[in-house]
Protein backbone atom coordinates (compact mmCIF):
# COMPACT_ATOMS: atom_id res chain seq x y z
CA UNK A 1 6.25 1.54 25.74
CA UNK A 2 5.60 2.89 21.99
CA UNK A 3 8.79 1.19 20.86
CA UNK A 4 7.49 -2.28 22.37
CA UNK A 5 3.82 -1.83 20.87
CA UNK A 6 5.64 -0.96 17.70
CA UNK A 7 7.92 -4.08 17.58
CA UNK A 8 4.71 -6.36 19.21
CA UNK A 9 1.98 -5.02 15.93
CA UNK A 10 5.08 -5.20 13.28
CA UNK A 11 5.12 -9.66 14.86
CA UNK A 12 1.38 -9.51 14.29
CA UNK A 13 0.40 -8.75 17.97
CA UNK A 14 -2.64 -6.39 18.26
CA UNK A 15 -1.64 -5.32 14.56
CA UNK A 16 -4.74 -4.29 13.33
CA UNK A 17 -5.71 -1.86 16.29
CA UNK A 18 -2.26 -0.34 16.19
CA UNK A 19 -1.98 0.46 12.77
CA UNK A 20 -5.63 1.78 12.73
CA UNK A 21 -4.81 4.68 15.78
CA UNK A 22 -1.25 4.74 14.37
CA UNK A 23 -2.23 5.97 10.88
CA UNK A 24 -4.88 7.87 12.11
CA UNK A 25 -2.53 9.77 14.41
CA UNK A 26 -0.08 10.86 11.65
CA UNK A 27 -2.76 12.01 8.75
CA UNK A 28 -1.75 15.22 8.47
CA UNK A 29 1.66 14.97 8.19
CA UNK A 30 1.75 11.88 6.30
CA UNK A 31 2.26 12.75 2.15
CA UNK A 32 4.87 15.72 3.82
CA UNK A 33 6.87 12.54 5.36
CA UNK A 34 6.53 9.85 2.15
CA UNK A 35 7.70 12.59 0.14
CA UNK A 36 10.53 13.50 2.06
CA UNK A 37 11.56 10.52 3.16
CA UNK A 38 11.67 8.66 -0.23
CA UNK A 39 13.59 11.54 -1.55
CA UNK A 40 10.18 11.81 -3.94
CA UNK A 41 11.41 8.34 -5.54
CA UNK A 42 7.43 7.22 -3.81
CA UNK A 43 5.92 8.81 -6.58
CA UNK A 44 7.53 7.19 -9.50
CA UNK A 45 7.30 3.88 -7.88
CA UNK A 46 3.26 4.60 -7.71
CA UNK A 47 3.48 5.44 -11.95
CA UNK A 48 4.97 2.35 -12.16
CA UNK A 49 2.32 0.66 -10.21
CA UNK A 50 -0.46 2.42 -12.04
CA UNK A 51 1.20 1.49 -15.59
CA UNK A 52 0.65 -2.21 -14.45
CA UNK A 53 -2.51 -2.57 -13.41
CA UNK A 54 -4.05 -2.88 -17.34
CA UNK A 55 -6.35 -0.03 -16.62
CA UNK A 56 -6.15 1.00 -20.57
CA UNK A 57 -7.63 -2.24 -21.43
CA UNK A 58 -10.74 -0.93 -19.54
CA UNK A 59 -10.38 2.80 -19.42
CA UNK A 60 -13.54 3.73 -18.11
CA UNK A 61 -13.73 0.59 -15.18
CA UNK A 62 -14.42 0.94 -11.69
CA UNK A 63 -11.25 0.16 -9.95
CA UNK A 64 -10.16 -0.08 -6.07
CA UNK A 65 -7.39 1.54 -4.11
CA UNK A 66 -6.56 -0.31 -1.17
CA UNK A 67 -5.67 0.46 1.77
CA UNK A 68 -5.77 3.89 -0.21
CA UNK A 69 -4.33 5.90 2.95
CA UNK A 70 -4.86 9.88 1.45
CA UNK A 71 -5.85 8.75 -1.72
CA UNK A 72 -2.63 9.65 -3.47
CA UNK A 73 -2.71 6.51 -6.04
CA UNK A 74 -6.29 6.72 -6.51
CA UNK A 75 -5.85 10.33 -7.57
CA UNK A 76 -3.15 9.67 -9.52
CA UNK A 77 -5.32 6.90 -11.70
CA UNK A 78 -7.84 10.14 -12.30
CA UNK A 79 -5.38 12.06 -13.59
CA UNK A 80 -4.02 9.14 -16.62
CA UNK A 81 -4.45 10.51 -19.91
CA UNK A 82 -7.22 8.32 -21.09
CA UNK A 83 -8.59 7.43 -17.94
CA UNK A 84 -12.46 7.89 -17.53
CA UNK A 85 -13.07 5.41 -14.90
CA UNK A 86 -14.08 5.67 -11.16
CA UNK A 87 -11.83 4.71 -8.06
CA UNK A 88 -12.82 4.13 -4.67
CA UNK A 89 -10.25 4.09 -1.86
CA UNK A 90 -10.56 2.37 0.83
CA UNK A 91 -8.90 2.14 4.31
CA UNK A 92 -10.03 1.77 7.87
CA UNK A 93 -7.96 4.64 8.67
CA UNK A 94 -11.13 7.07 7.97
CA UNK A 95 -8.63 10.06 9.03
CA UNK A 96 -6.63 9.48 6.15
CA UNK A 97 -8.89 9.56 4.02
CA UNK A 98 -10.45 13.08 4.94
CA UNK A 99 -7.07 14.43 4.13
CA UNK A 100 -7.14 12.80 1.06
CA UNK A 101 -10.20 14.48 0.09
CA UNK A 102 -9.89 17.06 -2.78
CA UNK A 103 -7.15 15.25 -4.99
CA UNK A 104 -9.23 14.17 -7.41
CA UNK A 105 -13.51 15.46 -8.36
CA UNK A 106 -15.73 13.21 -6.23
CA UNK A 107 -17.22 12.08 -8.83
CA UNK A 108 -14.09 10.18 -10.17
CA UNK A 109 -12.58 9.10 -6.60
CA UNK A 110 -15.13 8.36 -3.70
CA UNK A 111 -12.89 7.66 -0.40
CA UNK A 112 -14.81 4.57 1.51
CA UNK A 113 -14.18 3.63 5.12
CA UNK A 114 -13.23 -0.59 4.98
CA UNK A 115 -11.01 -2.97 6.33
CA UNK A 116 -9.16 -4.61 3.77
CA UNK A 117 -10.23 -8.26 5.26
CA UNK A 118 -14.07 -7.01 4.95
CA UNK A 119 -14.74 -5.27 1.85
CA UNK A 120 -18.04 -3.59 1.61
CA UNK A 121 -18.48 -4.23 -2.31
CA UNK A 122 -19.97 -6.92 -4.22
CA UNK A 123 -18.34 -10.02 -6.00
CA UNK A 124 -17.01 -8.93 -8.99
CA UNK A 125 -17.20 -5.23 -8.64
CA UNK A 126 -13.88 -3.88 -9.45
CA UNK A 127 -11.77 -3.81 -12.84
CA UNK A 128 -8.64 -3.59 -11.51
CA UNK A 129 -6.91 -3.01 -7.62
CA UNK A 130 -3.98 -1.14 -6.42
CA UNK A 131 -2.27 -1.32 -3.00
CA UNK A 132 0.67 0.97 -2.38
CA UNK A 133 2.61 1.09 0.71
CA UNK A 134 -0.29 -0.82 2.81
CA UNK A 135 -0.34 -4.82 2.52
CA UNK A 136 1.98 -5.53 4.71
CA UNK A 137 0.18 -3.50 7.46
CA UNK A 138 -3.14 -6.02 7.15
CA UNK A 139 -3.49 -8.62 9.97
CA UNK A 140 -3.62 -11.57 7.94
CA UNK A 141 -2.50 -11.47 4.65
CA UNK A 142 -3.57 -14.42 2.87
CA UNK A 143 -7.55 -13.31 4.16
CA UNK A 144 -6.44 -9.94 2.16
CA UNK A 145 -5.33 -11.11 -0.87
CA UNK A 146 -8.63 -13.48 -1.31
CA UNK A 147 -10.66 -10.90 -0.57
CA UNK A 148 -9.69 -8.81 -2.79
CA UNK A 149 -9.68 -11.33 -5.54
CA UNK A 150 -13.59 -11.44 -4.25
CA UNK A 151 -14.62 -8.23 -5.50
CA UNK A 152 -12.13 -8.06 -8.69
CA UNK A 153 -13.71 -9.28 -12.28
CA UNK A 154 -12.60 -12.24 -14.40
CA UNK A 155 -9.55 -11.04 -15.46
CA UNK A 156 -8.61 -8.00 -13.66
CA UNK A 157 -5.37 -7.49 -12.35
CA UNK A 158 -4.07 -6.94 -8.69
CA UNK A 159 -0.94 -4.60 -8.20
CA UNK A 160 0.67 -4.71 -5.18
CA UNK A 161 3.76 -1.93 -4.65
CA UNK A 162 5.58 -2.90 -1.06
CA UNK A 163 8.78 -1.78 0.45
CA UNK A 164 11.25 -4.55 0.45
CA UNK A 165 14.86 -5.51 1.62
CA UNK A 166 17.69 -4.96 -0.88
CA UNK A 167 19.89 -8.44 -1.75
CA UNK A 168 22.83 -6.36 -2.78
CA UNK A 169 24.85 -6.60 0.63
CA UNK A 170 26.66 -3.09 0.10
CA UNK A 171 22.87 -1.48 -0.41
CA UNK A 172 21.70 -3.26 2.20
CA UNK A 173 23.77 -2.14 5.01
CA UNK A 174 23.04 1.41 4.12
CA UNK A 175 19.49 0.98 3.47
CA UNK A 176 19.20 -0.26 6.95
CA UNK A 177 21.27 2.23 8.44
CA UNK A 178 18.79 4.67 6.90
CA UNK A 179 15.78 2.87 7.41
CA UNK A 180 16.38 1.96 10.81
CA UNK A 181 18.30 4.86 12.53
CA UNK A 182 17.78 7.87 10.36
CA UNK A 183 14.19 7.49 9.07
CA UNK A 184 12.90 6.98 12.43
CA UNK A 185 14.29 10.16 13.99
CA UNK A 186 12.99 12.22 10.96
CA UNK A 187 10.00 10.73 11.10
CA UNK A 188 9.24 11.02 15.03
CA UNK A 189 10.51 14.72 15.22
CA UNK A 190 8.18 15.82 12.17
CA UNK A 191 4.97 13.33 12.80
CA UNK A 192 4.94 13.79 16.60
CA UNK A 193 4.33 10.22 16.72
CA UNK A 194 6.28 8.38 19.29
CA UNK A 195 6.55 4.92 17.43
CA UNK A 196 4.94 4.94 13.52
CA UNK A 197 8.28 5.20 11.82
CA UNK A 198 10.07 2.67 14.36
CA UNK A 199 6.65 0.54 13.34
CA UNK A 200 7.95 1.28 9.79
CA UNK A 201 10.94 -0.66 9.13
CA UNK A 202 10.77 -3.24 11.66
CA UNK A 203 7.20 -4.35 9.73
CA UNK A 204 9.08 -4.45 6.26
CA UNK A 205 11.74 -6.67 8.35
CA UNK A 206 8.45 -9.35 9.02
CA UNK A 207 6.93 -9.26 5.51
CA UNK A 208 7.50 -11.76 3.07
CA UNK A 209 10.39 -11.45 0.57
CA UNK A 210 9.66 -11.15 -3.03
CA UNK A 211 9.68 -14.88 -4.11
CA UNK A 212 7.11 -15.51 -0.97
CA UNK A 213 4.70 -12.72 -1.43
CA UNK A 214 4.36 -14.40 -5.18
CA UNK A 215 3.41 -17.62 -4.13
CA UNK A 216 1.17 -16.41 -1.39
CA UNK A 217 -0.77 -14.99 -4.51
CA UNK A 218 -0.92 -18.20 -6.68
CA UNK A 219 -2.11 -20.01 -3.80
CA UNK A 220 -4.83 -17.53 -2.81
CA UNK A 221 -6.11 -17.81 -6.81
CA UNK A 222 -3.82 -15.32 -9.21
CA UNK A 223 -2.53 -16.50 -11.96
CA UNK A 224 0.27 -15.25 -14.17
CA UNK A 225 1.92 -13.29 -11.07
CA UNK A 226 4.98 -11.74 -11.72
CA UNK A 227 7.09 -9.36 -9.87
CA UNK A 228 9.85 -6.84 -10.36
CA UNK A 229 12.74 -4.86 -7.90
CA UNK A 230 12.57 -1.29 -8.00
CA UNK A 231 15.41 1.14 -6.95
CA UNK A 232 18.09 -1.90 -6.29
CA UNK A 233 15.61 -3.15 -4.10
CA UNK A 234 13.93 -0.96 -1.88
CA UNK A 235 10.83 -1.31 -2.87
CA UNK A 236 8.75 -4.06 -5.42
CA UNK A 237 5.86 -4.42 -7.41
CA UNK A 238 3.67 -8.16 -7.41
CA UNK A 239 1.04 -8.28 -10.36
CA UNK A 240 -1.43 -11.19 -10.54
CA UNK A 241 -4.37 -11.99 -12.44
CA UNK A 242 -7.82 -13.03 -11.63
């Protein structure tokens, strides 16, 4: 039964409810298993991320973390040399974010509870926005990515950071051996969760590939979106302009 909800959310079926109790259910183990799972490689991928997102151009902006999970790339942004901003991180896993809490002074990260299709902020109010790891779980992801364009300022960027598929075929069959057989083990036997990292891969397997994901931005209203591989593939980051 957790396998089948898993496969029937990762299709879009009853995604948003899933993912909500799934994430909740596996806060406190959660930055144990991206750590160990990535082999660590999930924290240079988020530097990355961060390095893209123009925040030097306005260093002391107000700038969004979506779908901010336990606020890992939010608190990261605090800690940029240089960086005298404020970032709010947002998810409608509210679980998440309590373990999240502590990574950064409160009065440089504030952890909001918001779903990524109804963001509780203003037109306009952000200077920049992040996403790591969470876009693909949304329910419907052109509604994300113009609402988030909502709330960002004339010219503020939008960084997206998603796992992807490798096109290398040797890297591929090994990626999905891991991703598919080994990661799922790992992570049911440390989460406790029956189904989250079966959920996992099989929702990278339904998300857009690179060239797609692009496009899906230009026609929800970035311009100058570009995109790069990371780690032969595993992962990728989308940038786009408001």
């Amino acid at each position: 039964m957790p396998q089948s909800a898993a496969a029937s959310a990762a299709q879009g079926e009853g995604k948003r409810d899933y993912v909500q109790q799934m994430f909740s259910d596996i806060a406190p183990r959660y930055d144990l298993l991206n750590h160990v799972l990535s082999l660590n490689i999930d924290r240079r991928w988020r530097r990355r991320a961060l390095s893209l997102l123009g925040w030097t151009e306005r260093p002391r902006g107000r700038y969004l973390d979506l779908c901010a999970g336990t606020l890992d790339v939010g608190a990261m942004l605090t800690r940029q040399k240089g960086f005298g901003g404020r970032v709010v991180g947002a998810d409608f896993a509210v679980p998440m974010l309590r373990h999240g809490i502590g990574k950064a002074p409160a009065d440089r990260l504030a952890p909001v509870g918001a779903d990524a299709l109804q963001l509780p902020f203003a037109d306009g109010s952000f200077d920049g926005a992040v996403v790591a790891f969470g876009i693909r779980n949304v329910a419907d992801l052109d509604a994300c990515l113009r609402e988030v364009r909502r709330v960002l300022t004339p010219g503020a960027r939008f960084v997206i950071l998603e796992f992807s598929t490798p096109r290398i075929a040797l890297v591929r069959v090994a990626y999905q051996f891991y991703f598919h057989r080994i990661l799922p083990l790992i992570g049911r036997l440390v989460s406790g969760h029956g189904s989250a990292y079966t959920y996992l891969p099989l929702s990278v397997a339904q998300f857009p590939t690179e060239t797609a994901l692009a496009d899906r931005m230009r026609a929800a209203g970035y311009h100058a979106v570009q995109w790069e591989r990371l780690s032969l593939g595993i992962a990728a980051i989308h940038t786009g302009t408001v």
